[in-house]
Protein backbone atom coordinates (compact mmCIF):
# COMPACT_ATOMS: atom_id res chain seq x y z
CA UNK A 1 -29.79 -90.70 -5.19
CA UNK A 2 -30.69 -91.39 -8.68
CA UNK A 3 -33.74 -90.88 -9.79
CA UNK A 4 -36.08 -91.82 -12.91
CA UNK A 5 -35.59 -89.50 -15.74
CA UNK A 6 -38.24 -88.50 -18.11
CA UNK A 7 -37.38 -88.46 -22.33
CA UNK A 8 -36.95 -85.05 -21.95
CA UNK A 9 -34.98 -84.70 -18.66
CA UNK A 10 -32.38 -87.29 -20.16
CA UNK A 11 -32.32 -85.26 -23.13
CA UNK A 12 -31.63 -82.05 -21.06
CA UNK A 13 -29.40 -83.39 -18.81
CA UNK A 14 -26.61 -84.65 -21.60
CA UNK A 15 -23.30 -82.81 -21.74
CA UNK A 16 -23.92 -81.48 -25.36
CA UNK A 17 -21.44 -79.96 -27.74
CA UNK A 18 -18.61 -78.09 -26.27
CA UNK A 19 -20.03 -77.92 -22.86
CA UNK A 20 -18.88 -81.69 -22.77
CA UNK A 21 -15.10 -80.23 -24.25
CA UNK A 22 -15.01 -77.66 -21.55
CA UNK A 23 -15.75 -80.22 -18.81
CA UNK A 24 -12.63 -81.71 -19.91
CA UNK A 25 -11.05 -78.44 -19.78
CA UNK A 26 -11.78 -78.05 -16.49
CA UNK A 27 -10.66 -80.84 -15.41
CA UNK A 28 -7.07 -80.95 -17.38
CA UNK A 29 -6.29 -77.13 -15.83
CA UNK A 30 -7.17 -78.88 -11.91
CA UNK A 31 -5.38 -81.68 -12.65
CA UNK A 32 -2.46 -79.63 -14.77
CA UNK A 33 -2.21 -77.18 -10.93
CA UNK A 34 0.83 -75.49 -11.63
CA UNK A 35 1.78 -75.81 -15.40
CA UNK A 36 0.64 -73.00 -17.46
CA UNK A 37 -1.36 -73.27 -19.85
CA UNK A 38 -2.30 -70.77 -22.59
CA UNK A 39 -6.13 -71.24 -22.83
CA UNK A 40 -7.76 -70.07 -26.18
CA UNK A 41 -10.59 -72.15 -25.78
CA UNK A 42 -13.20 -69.54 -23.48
CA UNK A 43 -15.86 -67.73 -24.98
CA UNK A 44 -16.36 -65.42 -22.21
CA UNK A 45 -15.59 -61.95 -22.55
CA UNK A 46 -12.26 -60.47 -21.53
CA UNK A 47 -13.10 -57.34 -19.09
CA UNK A 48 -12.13 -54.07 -20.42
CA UNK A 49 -11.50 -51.62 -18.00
CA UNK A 50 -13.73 -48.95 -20.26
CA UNK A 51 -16.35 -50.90 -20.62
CA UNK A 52 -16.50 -52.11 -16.66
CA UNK A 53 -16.64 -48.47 -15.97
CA UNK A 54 -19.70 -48.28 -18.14
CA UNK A 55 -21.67 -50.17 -16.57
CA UNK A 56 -20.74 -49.43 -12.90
CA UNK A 57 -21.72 -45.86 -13.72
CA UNK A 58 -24.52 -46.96 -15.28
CA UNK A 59 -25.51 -49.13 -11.84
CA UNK A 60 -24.07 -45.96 -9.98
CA UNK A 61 -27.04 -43.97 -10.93
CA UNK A 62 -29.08 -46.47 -10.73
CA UNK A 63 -28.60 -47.19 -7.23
CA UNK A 64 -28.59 -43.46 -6.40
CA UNK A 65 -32.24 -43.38 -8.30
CA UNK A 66 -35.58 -42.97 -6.57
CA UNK A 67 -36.76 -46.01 -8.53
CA UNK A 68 -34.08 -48.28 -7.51
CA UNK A 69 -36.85 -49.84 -5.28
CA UNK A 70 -39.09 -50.54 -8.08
CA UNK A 71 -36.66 -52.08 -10.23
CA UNK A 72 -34.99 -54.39 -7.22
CA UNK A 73 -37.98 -55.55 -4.85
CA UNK A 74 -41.35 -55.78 -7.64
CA UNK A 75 -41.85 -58.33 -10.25
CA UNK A 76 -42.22 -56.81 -13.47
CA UNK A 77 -44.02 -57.42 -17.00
CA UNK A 78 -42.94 -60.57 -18.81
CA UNK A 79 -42.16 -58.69 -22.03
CA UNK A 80 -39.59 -56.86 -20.15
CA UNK A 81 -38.86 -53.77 -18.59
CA UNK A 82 -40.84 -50.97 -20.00
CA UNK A 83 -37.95 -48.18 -20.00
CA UNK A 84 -35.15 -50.46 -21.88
CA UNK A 85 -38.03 -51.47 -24.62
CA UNK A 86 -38.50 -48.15 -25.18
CA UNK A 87 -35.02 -47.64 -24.88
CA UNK A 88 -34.41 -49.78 -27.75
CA UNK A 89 -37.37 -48.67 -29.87
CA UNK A 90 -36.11 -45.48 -29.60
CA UNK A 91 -32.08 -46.18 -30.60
CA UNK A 92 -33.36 -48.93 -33.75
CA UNK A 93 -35.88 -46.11 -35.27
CA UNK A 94 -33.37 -43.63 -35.32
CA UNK A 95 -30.50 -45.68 -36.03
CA UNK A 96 -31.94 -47.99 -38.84
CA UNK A 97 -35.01 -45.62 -39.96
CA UNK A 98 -36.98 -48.07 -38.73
CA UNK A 99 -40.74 -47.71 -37.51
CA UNK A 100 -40.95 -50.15 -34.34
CA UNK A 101 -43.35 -49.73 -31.49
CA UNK A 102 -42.96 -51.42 -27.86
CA UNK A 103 -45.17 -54.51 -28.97
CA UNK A 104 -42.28 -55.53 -31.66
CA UNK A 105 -39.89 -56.13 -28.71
CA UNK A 106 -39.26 -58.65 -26.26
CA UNK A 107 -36.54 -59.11 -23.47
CA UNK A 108 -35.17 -62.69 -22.25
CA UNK A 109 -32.72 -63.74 -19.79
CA UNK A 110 -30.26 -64.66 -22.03
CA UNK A 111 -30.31 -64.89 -26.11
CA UNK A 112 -29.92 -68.90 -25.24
CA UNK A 113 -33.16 -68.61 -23.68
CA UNK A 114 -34.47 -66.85 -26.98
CA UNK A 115 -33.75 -69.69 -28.86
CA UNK A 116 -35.06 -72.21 -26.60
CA UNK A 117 -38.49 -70.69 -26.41
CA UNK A 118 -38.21 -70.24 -30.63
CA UNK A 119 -37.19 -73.63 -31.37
CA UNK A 120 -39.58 -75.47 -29.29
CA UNK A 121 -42.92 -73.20 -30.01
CA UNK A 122 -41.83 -73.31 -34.02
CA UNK A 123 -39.93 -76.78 -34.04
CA UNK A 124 -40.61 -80.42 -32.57
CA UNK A 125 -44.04 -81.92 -33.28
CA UNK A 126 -47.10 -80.35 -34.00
CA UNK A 127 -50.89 -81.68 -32.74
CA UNK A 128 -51.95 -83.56 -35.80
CA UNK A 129 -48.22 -85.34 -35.19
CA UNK A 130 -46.22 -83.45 -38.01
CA UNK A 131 -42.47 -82.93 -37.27
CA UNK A 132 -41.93 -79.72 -37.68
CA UNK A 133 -37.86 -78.87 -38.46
CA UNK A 134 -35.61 -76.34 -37.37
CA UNK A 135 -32.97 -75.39 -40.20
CA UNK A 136 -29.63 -74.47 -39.69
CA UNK A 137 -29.02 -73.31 -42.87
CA UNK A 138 -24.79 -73.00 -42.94
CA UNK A 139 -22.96 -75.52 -40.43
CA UNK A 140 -21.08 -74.79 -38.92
CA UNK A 141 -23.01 -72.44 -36.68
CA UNK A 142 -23.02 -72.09 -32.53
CA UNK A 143 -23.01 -74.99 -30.69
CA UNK A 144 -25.48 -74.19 -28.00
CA UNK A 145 -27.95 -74.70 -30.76
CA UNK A 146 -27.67 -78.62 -30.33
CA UNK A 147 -29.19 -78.59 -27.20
CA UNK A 148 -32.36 -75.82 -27.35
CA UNK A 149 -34.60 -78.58 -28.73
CA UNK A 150 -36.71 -80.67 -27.06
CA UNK A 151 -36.94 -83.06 -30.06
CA UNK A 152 -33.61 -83.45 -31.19
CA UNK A 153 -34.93 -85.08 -34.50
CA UNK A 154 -36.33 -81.54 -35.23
CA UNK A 155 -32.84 -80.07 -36.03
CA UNK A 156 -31.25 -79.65 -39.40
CA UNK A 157 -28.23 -77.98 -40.71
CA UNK A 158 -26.92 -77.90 -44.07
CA UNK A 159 -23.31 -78.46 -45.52
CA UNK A 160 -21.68 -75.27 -46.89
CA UNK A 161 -19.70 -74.45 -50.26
CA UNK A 162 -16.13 -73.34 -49.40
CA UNK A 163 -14.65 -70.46 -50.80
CA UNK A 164 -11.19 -71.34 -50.97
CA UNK A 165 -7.87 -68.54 -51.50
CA UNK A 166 -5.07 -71.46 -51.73
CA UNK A 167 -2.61 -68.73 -52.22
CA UNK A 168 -3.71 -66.60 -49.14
CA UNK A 169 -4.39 -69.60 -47.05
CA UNK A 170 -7.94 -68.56 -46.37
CA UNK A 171 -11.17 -69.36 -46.88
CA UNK A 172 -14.85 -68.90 -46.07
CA UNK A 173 -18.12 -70.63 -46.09
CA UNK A 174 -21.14 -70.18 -47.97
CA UNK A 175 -24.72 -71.59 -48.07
CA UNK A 176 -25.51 -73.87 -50.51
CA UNK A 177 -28.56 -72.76 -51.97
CA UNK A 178 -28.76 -75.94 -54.02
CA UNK A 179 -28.90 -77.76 -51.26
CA UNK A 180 -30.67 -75.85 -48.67
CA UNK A 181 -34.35 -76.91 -48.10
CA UNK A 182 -36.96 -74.40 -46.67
CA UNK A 183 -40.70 -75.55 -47.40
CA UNK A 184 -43.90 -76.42 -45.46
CA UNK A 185 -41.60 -79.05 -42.81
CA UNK A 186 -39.89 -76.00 -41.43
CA UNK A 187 -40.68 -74.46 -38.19
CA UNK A 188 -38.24 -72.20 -37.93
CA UNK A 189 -34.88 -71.09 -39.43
CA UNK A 190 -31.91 -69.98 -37.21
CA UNK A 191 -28.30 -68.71 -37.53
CA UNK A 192 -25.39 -66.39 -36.30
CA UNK A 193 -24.33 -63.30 -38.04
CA UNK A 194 -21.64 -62.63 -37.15
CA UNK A 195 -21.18 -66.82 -37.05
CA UNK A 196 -19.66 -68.45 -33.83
CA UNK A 197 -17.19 -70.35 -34.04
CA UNK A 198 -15.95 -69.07 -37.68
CA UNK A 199 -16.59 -65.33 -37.76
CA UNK A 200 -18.58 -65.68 -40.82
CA UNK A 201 -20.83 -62.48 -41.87
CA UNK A 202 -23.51 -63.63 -44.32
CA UNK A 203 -24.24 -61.05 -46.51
CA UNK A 204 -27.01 -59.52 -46.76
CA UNK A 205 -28.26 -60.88 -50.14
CA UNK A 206 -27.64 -64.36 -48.85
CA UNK A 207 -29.77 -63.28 -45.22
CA UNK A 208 -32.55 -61.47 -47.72
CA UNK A 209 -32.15 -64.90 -49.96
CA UNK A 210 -32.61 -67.13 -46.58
CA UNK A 211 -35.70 -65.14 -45.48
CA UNK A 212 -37.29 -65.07 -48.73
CA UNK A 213 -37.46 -68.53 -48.88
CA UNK A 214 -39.57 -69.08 -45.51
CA UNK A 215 -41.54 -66.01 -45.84
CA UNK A 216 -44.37 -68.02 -48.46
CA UNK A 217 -45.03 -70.67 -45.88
CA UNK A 218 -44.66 -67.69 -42.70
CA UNK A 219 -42.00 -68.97 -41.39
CA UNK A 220 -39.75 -66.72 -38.52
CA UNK A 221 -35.77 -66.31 -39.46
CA UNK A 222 -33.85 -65.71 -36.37
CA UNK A 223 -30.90 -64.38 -36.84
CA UNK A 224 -28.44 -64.58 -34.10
CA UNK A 225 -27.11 -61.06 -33.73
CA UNK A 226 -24.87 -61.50 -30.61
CA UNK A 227 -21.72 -60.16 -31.72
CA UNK A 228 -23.42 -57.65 -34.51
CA UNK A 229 -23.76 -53.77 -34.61
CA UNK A 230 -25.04 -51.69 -33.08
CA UNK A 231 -23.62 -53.51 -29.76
CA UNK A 232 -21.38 -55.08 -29.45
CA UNK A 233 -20.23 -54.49 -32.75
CA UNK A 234 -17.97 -57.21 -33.10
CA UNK A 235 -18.31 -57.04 -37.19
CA UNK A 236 -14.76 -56.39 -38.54
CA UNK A 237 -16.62 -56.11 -42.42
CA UNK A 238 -19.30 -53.66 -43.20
CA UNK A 239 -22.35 -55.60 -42.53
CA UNK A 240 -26.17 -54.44 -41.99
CA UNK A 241 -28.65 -55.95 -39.47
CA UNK A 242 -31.93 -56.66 -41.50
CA UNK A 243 -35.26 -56.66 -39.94
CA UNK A 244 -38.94 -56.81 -40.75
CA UNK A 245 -41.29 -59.47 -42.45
CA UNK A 246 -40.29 -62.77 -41.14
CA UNK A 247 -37.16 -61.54 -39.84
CA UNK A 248 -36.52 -61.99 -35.95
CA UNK A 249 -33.31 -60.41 -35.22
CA UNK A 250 -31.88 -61.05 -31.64
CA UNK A 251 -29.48 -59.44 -30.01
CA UNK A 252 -27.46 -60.05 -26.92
CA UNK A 253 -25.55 -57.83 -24.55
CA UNK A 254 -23.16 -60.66 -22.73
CA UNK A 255 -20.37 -59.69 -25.44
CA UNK A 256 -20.85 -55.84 -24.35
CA UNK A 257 -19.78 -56.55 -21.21
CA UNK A 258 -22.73 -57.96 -19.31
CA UNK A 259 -22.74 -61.48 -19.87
CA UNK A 260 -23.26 -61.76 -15.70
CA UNK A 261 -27.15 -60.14 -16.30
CA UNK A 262 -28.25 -62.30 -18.92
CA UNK A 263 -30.23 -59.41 -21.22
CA UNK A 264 -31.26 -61.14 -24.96
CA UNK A 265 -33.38 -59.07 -26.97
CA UNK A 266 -35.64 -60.12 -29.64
CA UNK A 267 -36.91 -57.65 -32.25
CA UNK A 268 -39.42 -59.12 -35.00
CA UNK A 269 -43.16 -58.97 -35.94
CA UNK A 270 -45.61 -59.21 -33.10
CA UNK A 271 -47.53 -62.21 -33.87
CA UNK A 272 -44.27 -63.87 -32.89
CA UNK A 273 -42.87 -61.84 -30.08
CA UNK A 274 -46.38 -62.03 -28.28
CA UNK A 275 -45.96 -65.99 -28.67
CA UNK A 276 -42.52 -66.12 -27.62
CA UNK A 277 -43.14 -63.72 -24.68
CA UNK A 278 -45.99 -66.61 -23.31
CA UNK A 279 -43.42 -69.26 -23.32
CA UNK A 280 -41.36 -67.11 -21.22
CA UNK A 281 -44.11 -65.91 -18.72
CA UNK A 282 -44.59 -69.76 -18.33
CA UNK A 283 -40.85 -70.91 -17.69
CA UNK A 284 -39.38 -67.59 -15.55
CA UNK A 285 -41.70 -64.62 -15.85
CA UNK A 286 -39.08 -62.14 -16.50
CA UNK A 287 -35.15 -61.33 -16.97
CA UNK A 288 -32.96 -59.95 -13.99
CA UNK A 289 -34.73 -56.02 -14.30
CA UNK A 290 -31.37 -55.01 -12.63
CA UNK A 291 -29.21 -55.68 -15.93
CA UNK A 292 -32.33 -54.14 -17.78
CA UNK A 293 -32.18 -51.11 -15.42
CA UNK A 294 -28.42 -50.28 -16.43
CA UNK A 295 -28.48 -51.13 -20.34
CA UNK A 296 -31.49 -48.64 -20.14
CA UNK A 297 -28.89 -45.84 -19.12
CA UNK A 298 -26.31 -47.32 -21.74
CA UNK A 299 -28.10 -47.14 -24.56
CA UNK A 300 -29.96 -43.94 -23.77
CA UNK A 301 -26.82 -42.19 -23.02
CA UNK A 302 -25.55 -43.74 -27.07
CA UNK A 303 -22.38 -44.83 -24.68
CA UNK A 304 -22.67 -48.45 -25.14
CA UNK A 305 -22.54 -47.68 -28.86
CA UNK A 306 -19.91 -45.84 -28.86
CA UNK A 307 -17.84 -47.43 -26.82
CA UNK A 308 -18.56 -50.67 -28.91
CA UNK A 309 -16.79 -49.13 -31.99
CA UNK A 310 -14.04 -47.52 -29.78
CA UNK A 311 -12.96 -49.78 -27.42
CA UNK A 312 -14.72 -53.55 -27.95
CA UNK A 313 -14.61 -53.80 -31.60
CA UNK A 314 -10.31 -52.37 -32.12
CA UNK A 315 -9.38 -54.66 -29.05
CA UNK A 316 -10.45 -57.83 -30.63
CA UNK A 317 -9.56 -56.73 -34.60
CA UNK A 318 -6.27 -56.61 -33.19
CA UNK A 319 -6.10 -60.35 -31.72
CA UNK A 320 -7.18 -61.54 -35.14
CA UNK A 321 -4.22 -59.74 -36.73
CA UNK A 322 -2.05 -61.31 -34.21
CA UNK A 323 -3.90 -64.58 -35.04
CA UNK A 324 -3.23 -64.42 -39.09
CA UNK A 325 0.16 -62.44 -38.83
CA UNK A 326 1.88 -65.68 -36.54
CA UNK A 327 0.47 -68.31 -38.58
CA UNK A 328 1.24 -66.94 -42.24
CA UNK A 329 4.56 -66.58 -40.75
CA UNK A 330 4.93 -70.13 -38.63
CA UNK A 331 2.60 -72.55 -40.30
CA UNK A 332 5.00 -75.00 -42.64
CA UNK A 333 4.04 -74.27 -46.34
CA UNK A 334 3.55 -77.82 -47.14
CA UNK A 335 0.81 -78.55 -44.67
CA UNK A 336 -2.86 -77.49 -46.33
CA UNK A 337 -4.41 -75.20 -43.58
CA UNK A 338 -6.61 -72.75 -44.29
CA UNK A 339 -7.93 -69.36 -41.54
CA UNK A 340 -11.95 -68.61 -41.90
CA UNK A 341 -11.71 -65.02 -43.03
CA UNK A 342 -11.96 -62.74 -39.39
CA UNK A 343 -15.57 -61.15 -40.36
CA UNK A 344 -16.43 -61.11 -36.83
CA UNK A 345 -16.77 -62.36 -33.10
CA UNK A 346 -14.05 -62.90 -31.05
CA UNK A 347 -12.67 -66.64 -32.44
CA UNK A 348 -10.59 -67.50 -35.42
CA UNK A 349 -11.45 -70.94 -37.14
CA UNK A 350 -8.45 -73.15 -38.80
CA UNK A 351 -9.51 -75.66 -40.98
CA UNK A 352 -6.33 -78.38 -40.93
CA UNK A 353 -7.18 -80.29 -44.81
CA UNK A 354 -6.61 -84.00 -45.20
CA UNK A 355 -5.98 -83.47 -40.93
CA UNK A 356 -3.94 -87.38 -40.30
CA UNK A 357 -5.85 -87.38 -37.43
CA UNK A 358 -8.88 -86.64 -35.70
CA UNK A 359 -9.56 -82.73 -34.11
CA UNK A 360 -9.94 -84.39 -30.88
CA UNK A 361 -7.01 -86.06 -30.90
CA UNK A 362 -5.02 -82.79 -31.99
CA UNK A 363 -6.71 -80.67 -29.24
CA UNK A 364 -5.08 -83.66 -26.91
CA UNK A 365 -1.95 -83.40 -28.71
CA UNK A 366 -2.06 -79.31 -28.21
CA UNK A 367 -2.38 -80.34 -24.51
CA UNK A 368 0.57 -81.52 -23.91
CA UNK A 369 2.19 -78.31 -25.00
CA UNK A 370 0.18 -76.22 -22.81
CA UNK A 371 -2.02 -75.15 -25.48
CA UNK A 372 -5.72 -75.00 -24.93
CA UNK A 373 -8.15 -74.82 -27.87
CA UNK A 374 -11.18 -76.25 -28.64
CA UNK A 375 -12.05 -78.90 -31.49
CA UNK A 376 -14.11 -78.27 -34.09
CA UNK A 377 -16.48 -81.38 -34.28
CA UNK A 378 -19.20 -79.67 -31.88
CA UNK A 379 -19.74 -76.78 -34.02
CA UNK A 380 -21.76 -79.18 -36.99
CA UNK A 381 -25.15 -79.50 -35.10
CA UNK A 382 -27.95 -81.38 -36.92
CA UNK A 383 -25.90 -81.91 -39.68
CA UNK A 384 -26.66 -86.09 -40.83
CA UNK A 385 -23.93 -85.99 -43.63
CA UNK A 386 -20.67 -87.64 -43.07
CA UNK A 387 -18.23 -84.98 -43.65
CA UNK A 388 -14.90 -85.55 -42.76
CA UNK A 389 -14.13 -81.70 -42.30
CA UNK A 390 -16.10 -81.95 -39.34
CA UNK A 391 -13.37 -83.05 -38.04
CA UNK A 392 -10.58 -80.95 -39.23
CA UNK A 393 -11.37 -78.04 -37.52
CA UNK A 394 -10.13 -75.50 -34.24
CA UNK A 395 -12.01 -72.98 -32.92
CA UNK A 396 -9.48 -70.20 -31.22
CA UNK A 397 -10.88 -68.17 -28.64
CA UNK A 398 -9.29 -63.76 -28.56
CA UNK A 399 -9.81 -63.85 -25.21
CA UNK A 400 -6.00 -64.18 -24.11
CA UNK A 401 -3.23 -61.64 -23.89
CA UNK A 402 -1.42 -60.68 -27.30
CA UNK A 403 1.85 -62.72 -26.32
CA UNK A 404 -0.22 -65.88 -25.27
CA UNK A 405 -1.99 -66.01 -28.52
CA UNK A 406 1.14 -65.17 -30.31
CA UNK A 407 2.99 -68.02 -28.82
CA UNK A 408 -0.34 -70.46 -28.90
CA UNK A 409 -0.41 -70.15 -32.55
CA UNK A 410 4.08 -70.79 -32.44
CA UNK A 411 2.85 -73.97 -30.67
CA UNK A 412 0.53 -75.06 -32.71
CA UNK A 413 1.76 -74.47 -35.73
CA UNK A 414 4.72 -76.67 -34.46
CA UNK A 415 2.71 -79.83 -33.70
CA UNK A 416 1.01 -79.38 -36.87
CA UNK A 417 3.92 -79.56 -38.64
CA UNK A 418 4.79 -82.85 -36.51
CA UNK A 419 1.40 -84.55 -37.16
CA UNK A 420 1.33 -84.07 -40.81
CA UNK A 421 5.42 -84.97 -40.62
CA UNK A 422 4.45 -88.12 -38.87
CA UNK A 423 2.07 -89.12 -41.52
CA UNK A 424 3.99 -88.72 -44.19
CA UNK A 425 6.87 -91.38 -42.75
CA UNK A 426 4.48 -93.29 -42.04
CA UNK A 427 2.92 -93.51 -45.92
CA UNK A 428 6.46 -94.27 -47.14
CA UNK A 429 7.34 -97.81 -48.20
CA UNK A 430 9.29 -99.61 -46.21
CA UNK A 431 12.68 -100.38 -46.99
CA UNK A 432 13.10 -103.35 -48.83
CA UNK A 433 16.28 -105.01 -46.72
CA UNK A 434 18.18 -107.74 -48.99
């Protein structure tokens, strides 16, 4: 059967970004049945044994409670379940000395979901036929961004500076405040802190910068918070989650350890929740009030803070060291590579300079090794410059044992050495024979 597609239903039914790279994934570890491969290339959370025990205590009591019925067989209120949005309220006030009340929260299935609601309420085109944008205001930022619109014309990202230790072999990106446009065109502004697929912390004078800029024409800032404190905590740099005015800050508790349940949380003003929580009551009523049932008992019990400074947070800080330590030590000193600073998340991001060849082509080239990563490329959504970084770049997933990443990053740093080798025969003149 094939039927007619709308505009929209082609547009949603495209592989986008690296949901098209892990098809291919997929298919080179069936096809590969029997050859190891060292796969660096997931985003899905390793399970800790700690953190599994969390949360089957957590559905322990739940189960054993008198209003397991409630939770399991009723619908419940689109904004979410009552006791985790109080839950939260009650952590963020004392926490961050904040002053929130239940109508400044919302719960989605999913932070993806989050985003999809924001950019197509605040982005795409408006009734008098305006094109509203959504800015990315630092690429490159999460893929899953390229596909949340419903008007694909409505997204915009912005080139960064770079921030370049030569010596050190690292660097980091920046936004480009000369560059960056926020004005009456802009629906919305979005980005990660910490950043997936570099591990990039904004600081907060660049976030406070950002917001200041859309707050004259109202505009919301959502800022991606889905590997930042106080859960997971995945923020190797001191770093502090802003909030109020125009600021939407949304969290996510897959990288705690329940990516399974599908719990995003939104925290902003509540002009804008209120809007965001129709969209939802229109496309799936409510998240899974299971998940919401046991992060109620993990946050009230401060556990799933705690153990997301103790246990999630040292685990991957570790993998990054292993990460830098193996290539400072294998990576061929004439070849000019460069590791994103490890601010956050669980991914380290080599950018390969003057690359010979495409990021595509090296990710094939890694392959044949037995190396899985995943190229770069898909990370620059909405960005219309031609920038041949874009293509010069690996993202390298933690999620891997210490000895496969150690000998992933031996591997690679070997075929790097044999592209740029390659390249450089091939630039020399050709003997001259007589």
């Amino acid at each position: 059967m094939n039927p007619a597609l709308t505009h929209i239903g082609n547009e949603m039914s495209r592989l986008t970004g690296v949901r098209a790279i892990m098809k291919d994934i997929k298919e080179t570890l069936r096809a590969g049945a029997g050859q190891e491969f060292i796969n660096l290339s997931a985003g899905n959370p390793l399970i800790l044994p700690e953190v599994e025990q969390l949360w089957r205590r957590c559905a322990a009591d739940l189960l054993s409670s008198p209003e397991y019925g409630e939770v399991i067989c009723r619908y419940g209120d689109s904004q979410g379940y009552q006791p985790l949005i109080e839950a939260v309220v009650n952590d963020f006030n004392q926490r961050y000395g904040l002053n929130l009340s239940d109508r400044n929260i919302l719960i989605t299935p999913g932070s993806q979901s989050l985003y999809f609601y924001a950019a197509n309420v605040f982005g795409g085109y408006t009734s008098n036929g305006d094109l509203r944008k959504i800015v990315l205001p630092l690429s490159p930022d999460y893929t899953g961004y390229g596909g949340v619109t419903l008007v694909p014309d409505a997204l915009v990202s912005y080139k960064p500076a770079l921030d370049i230790d030569s010596d050190a072999h690292r660097f980091k990106y920046r936004p480009d405040f000369s560059q960056l446009e926020v004005n009456e065109e802009t629906g919305c502004v979005l980005f990660s802190r910490p950043c997936n697929p570099t591990g990039n912390v904004l600081t907060d004078d660049e976030v406070k910068k950002i917001a200041d800029l859309a707050a004259p024409y109202g505009i919301p800032v959502l800022i991606d918070s889905a590997y930042g404190p106080p859960f997971p905590a995945l923020n190797y740099t001191d770093m502090t989650p802003l909030f109020g005015g125009n600021i939407v800050h949304c969290m996510s508790l897959s990288k705690a350890g329940l990516p399974g349940e599908r719990i995003g949380i939104a925290i902003g003003d509540e002009s804008v929740i209120q809007v965001l929580e129709c969209f939802q009551t229109n496309m799936c009523i409510h998240s899974s009030r299971y998940g919401q049932a046991i992060a109620t008992r993990a946050i009230n019990s401060g556990a799933l803070a705690e153990i997301a400074t103790t246990i999630i947070r040292p685990f991957y800080q570790k993998k990054i060291a292993i990460v830098e330590t193996t290539l400072d030590q294998a990576m061929p000193a004439e070849v000019p590579w460069f590791l994103h600073r490890g601010e956050g998340a669980i991914f380290s991001w080599l950018w390969l300079k003057d690359l010979p060849i495409t990021d595509w082509e090296l990710y094939q080239q890694l392959k044949q090794v037995g190396v899985i990563v995943v190229p770069g490329s898909p990370f620059f959504p909405g960005l219309r410059e031609n920038w041949k970084h874009t293509q010069q770049c690996l993202r390298i997933s933690l999620t891997a044992s210490d000895q496969e990443i150690e000998t992933g990053m031996k591997r690679l740093a070997e075929v790097v050495k044999q592209v740029y080798g390659q390249s450089t025969i091939s630039n020399q003149p050709s003997a001259v024979v007589i």
